[in-house]
PDB file of N, CA and C in Angstrom:
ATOM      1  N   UNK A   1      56.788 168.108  44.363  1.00  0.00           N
ATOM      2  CA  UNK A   1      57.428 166.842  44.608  1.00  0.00           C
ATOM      3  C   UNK A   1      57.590 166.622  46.110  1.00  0.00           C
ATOM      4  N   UNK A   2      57.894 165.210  46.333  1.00  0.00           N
ATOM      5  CA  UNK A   2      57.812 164.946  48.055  1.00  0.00           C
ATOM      6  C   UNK A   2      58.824 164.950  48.104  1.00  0.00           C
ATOM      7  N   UNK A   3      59.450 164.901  49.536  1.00  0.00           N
ATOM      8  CA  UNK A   3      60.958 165.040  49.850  1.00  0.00           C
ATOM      9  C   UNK A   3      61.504 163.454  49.662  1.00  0.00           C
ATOM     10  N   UNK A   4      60.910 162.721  50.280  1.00  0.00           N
ATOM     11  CA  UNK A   4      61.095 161.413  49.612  1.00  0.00           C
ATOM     12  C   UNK A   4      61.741 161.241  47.866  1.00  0.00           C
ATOM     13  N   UNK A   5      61.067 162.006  46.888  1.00  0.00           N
ATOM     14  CA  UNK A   5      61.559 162.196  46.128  1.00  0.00           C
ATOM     15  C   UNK A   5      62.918 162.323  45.583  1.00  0.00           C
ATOM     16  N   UNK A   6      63.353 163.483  46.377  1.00  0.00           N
ATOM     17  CA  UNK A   6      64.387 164.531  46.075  1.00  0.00           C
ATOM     18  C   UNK A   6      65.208 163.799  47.100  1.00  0.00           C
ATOM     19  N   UNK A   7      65.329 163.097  48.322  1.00  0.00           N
ATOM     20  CA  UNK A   7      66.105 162.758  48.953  1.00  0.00           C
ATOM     21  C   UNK A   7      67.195 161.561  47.974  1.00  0.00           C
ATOM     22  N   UNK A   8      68.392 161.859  48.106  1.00  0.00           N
ATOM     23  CA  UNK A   8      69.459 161.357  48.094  1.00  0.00           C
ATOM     24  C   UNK A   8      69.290 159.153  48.509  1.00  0.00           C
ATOM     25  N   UNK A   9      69.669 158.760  47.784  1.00  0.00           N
ATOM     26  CA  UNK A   9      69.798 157.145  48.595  1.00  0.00           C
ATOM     27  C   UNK A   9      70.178 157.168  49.824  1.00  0.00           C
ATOM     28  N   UNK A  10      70.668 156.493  50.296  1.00  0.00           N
ATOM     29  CA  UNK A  10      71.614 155.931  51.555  1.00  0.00           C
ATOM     30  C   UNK A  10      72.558 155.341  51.331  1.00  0.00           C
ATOM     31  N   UNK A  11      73.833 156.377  51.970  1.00  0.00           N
ATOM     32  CA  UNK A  11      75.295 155.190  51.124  1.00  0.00           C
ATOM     33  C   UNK A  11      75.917 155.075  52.231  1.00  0.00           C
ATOM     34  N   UNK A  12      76.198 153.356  52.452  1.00  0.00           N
ATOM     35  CA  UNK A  12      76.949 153.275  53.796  1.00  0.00           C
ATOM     36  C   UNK A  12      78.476 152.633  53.092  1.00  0.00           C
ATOM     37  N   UNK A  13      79.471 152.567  54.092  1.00  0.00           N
ATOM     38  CA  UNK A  13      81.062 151.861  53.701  1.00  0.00           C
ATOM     39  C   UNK A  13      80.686 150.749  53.808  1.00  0.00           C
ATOM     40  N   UNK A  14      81.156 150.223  51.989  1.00  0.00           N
ATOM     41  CA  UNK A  14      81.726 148.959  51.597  1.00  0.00           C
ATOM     42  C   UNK A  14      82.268 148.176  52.658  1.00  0.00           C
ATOM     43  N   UNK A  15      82.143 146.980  53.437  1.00  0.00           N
ATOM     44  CA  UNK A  15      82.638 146.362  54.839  1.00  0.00           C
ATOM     45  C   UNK A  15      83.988 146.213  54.210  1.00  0.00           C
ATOM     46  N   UNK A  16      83.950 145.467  52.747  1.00  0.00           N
ATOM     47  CA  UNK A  16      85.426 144.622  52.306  1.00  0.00           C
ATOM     48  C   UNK A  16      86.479 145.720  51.648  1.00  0.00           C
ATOM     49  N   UNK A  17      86.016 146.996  50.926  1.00  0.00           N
ATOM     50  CA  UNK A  17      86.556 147.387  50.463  1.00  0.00           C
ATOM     51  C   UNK A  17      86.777 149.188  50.540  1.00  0.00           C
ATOM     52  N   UNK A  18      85.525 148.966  51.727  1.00  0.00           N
ATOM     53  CA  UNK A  18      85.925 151.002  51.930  1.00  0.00           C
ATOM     54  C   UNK A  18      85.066 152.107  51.352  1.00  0.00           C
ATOM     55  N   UNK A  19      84.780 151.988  50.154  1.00  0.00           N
ATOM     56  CA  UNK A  19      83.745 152.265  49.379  1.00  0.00           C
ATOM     57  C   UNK A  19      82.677 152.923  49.234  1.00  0.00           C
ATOM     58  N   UNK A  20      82.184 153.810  48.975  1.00  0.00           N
ATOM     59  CA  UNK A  20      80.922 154.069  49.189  1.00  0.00           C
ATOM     60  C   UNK A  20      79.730 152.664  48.679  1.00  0.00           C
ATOM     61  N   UNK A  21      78.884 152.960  49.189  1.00  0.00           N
ATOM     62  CA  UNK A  21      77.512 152.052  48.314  1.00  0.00           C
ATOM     63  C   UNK A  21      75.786 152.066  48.611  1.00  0.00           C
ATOM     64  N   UNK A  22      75.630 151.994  47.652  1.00  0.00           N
ATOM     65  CA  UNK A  22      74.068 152.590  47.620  1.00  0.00           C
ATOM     66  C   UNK A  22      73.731 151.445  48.552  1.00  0.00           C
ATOM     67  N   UNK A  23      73.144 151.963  49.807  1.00  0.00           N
ATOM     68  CA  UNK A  23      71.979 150.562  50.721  1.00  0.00           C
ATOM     69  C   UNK A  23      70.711 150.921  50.547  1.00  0.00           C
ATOM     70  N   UNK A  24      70.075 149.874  49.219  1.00  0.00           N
ATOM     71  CA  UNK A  24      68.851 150.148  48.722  1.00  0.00           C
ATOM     72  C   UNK A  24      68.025 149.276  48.093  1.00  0.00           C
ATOM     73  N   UNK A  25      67.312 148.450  47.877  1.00  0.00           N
ATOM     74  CA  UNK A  25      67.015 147.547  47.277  1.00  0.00           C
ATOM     75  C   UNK A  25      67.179 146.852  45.944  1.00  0.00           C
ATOM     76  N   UNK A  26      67.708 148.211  45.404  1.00  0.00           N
ATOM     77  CA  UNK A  26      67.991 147.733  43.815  1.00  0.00           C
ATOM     78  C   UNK A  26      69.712 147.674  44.005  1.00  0.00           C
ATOM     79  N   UNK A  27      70.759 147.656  44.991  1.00  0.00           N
ATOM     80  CA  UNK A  27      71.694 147.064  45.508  1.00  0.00           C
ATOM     81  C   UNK A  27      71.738 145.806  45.795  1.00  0.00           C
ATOM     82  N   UNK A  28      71.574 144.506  44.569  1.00  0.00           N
ATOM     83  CA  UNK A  28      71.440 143.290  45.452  1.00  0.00           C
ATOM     84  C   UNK A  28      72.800 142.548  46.162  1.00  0.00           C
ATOM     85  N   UNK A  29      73.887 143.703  46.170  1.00  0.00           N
ATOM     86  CA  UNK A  29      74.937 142.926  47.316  1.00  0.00           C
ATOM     87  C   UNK A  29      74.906 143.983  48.290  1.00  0.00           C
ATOM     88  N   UNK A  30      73.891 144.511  48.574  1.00  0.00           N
ATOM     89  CA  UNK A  30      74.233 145.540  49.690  1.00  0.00           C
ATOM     90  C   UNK A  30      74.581 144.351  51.392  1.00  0.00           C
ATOM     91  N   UNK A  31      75.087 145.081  51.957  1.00  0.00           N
ATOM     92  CA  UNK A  31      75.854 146.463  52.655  1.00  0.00           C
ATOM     93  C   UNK A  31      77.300 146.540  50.998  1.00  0.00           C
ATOM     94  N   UNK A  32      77.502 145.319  50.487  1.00  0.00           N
ATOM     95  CA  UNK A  32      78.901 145.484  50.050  1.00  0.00           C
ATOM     96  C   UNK A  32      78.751 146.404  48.977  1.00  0.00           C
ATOM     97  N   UNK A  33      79.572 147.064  48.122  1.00  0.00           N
ATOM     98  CA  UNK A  33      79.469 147.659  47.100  1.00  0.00           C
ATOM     99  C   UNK A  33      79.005 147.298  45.696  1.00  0.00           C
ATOM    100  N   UNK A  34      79.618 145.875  45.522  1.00  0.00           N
ATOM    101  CA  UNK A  34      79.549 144.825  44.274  1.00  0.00           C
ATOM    102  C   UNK A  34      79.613 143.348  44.479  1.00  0.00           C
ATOM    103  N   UNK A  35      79.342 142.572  43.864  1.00  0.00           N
ATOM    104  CA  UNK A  35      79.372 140.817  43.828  1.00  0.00           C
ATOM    105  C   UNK A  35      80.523 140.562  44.465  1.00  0.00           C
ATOM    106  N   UNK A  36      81.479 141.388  43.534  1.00  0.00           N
ATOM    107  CA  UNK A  36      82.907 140.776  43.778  1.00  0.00           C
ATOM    108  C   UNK A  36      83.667 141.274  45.479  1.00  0.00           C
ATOM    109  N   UNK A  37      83.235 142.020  46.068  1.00  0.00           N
ATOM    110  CA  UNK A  37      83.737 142.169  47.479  1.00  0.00           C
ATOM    111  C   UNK A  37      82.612 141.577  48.483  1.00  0.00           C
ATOM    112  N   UNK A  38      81.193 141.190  48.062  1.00  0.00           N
ATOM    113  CA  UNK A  38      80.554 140.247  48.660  1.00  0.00           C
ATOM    114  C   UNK A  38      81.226 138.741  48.407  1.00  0.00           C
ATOM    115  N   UNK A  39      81.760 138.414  47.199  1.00  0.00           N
ATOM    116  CA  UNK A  39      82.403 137.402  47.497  1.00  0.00           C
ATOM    117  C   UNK A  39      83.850 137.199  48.079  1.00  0.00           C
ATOM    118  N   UNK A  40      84.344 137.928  48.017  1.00  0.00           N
ATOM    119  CA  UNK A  40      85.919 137.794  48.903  1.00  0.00           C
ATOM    120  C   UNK A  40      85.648 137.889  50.023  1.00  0.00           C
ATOM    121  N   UNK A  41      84.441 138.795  50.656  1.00  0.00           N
ATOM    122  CA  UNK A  41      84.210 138.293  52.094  1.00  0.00           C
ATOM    123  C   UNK A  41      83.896 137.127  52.156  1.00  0.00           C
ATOM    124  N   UNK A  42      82.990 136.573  51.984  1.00  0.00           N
ATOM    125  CA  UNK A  42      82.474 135.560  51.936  1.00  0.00           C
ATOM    126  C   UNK A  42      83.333 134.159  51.845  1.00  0.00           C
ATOM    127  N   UNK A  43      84.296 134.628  50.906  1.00  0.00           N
ATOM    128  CA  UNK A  43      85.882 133.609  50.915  1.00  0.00           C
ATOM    129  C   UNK A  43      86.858 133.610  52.431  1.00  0.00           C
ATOM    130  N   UNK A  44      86.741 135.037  52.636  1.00  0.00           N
ATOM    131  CA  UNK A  44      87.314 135.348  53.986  1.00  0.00           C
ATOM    132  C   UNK A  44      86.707 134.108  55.263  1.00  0.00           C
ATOM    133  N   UNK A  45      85.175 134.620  55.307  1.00  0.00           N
ATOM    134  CA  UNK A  45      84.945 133.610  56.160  1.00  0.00           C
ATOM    135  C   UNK A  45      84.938 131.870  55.898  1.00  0.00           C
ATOM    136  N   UNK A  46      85.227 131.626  54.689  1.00  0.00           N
ATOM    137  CA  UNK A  46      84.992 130.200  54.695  1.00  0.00           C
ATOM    138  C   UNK A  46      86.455 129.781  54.890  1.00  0.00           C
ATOM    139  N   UNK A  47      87.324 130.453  54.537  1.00  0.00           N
ATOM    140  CA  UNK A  47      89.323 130.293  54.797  1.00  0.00           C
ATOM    141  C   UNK A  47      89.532 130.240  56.554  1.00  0.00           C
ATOM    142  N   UNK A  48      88.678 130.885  57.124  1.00  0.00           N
ATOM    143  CA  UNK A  48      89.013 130.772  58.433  1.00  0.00           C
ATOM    144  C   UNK A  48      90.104 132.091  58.951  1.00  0.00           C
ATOM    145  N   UNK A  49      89.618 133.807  57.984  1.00  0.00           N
ATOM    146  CA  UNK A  49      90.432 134.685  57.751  1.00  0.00           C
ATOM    147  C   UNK A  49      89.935 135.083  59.202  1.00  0.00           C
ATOM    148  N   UNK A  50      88.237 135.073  59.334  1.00  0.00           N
ATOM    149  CA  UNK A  50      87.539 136.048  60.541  1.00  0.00           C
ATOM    150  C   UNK A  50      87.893 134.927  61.467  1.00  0.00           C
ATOM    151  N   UNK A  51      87.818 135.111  62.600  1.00  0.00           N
ATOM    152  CA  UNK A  51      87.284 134.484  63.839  1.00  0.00           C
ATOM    153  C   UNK A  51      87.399 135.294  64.861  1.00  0.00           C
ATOM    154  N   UNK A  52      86.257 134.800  65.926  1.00  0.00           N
ATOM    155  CA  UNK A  52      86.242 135.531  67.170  1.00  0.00           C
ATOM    156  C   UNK A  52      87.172 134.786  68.133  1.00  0.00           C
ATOM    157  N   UNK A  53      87.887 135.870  68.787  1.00  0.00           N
ATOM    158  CA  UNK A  53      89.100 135.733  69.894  1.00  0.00           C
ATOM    159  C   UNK A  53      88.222 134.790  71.076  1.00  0.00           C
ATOM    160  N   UNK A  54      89.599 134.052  71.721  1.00  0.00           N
ATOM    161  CA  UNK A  54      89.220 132.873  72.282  1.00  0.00           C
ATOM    162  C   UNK A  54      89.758 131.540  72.157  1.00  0.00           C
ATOM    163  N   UNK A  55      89.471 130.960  72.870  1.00  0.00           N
ATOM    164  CA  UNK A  55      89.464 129.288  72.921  1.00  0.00           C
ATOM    165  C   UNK A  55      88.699 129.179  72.615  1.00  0.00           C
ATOM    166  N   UNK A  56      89.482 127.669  71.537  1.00  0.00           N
ATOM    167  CA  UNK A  56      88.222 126.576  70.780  1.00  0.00           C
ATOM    168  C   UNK A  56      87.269 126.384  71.926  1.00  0.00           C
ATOM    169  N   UNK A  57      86.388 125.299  71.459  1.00  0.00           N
ATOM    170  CA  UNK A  57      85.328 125.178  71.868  1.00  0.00           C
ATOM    171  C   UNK A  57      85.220 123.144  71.489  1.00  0.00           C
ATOM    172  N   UNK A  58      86.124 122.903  70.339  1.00  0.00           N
ATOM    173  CA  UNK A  58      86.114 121.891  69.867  1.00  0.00           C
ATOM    174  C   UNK A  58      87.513 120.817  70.983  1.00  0.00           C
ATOM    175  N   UNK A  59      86.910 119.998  71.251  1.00  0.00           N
ATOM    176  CA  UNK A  59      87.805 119.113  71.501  1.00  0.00           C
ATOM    177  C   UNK A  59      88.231 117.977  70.374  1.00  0.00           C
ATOM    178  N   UNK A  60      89.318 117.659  70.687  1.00  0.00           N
ATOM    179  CA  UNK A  60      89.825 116.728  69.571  1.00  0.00           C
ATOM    180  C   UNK A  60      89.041 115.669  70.062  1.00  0.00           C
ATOM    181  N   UNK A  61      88.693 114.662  69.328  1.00  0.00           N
ATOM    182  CA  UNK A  61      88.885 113.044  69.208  1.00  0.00           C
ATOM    183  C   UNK A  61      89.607 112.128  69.554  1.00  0.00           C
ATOM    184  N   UNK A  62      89.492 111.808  70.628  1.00  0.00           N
ATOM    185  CA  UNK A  62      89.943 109.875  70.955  1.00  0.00           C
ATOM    186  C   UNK A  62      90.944 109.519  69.792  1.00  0.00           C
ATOM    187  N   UNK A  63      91.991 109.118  69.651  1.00  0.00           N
ATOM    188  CA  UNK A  63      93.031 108.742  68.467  1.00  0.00           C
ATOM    189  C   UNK A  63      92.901 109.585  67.288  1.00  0.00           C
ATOM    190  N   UNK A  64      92.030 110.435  66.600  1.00  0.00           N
ATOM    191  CA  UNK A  64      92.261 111.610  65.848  1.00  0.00           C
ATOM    192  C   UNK A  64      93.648 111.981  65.512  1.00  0.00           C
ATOM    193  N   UNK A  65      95.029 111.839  66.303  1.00  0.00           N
ATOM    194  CA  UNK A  65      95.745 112.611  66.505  1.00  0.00           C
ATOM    195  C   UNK A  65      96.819 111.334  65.875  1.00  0.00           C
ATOM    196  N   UNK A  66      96.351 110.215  65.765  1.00  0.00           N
ATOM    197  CA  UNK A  66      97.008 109.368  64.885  1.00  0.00           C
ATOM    198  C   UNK A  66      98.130 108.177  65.867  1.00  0.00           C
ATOM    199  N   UNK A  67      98.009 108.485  67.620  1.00  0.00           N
ATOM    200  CA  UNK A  67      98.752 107.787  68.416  1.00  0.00           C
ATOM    201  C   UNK A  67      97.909 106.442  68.441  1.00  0.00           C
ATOM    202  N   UNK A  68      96.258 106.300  68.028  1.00  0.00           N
ATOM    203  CA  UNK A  68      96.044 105.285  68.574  1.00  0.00           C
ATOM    204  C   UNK A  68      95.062 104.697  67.472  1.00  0.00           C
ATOM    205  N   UNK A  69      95.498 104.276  66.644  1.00  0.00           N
ATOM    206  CA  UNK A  69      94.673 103.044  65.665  1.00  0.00           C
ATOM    207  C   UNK A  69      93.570 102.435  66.300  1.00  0.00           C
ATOM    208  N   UNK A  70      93.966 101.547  67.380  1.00  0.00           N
ATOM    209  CA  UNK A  70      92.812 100.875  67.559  1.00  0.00           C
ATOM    210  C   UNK A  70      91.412 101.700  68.430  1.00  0.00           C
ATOM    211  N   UNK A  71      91.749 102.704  68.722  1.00  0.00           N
ATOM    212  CA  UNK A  71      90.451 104.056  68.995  1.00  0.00           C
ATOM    213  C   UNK A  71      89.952 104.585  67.919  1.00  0.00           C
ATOM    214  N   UNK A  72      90.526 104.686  66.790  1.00  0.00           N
ATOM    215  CA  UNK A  72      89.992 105.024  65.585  1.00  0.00           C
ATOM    216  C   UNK A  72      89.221 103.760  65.166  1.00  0.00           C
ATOM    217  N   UNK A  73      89.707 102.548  64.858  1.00  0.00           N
ATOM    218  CA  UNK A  73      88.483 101.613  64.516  1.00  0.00           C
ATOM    219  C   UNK A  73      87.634 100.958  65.187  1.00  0.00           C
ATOM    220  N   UNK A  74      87.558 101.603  66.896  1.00  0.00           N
ATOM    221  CA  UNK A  74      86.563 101.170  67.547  1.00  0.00           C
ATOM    222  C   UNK A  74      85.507 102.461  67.438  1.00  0.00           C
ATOM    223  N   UNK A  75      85.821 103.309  66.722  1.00  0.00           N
ATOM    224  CA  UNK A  75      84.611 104.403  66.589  1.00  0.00           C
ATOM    225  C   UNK A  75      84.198 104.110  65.126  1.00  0.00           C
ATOM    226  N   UNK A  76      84.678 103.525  64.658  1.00  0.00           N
ATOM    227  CA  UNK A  76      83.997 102.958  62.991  1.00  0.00           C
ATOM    228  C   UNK A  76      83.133 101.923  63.211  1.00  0.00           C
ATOM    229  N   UNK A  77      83.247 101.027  64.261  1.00  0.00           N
ATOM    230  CA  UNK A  77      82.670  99.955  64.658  1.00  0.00           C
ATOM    231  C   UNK A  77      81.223 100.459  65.199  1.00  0.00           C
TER     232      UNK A  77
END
């Protein structure tokens, strides 16, 4: 037999949950362990749990902020 064979998978830590987990192709949530901690990450980032440190990047909007009506319907216009 080849060593390929006999060699062991590759198990790296679960990101969400710690875990061991096979990183292998027949793993289809790899790096994660299972569906279900690929999806709570995945919830993580859409909640706004991750972010990178820093200042926005976004500036507010012209009346956005609700002081000025008529800046809001001159950008609808």
């Amino acid at each position: 037999m080849s060593d390929a064979a006999n060699a062991r998978p590759k198990q790296v830590r679960c990101p969400q949950c710690g875990g061991l987990s096979v990183y292998s192709t027949q793993n289809l949530s790899r790096p994660f362990c299972s569906e279900r901690c690929k999806l709570l990450d995945l919830g993580a980032w859409a909640t706004d749990q991750y972010a990178v440190p820093g200042s926005s990047l976004e500036t507010p909007m012209a009346g956005s902020d609700g002081n000025s009506p008529a800046a809001d319907k001159q950008l609808l216009q």
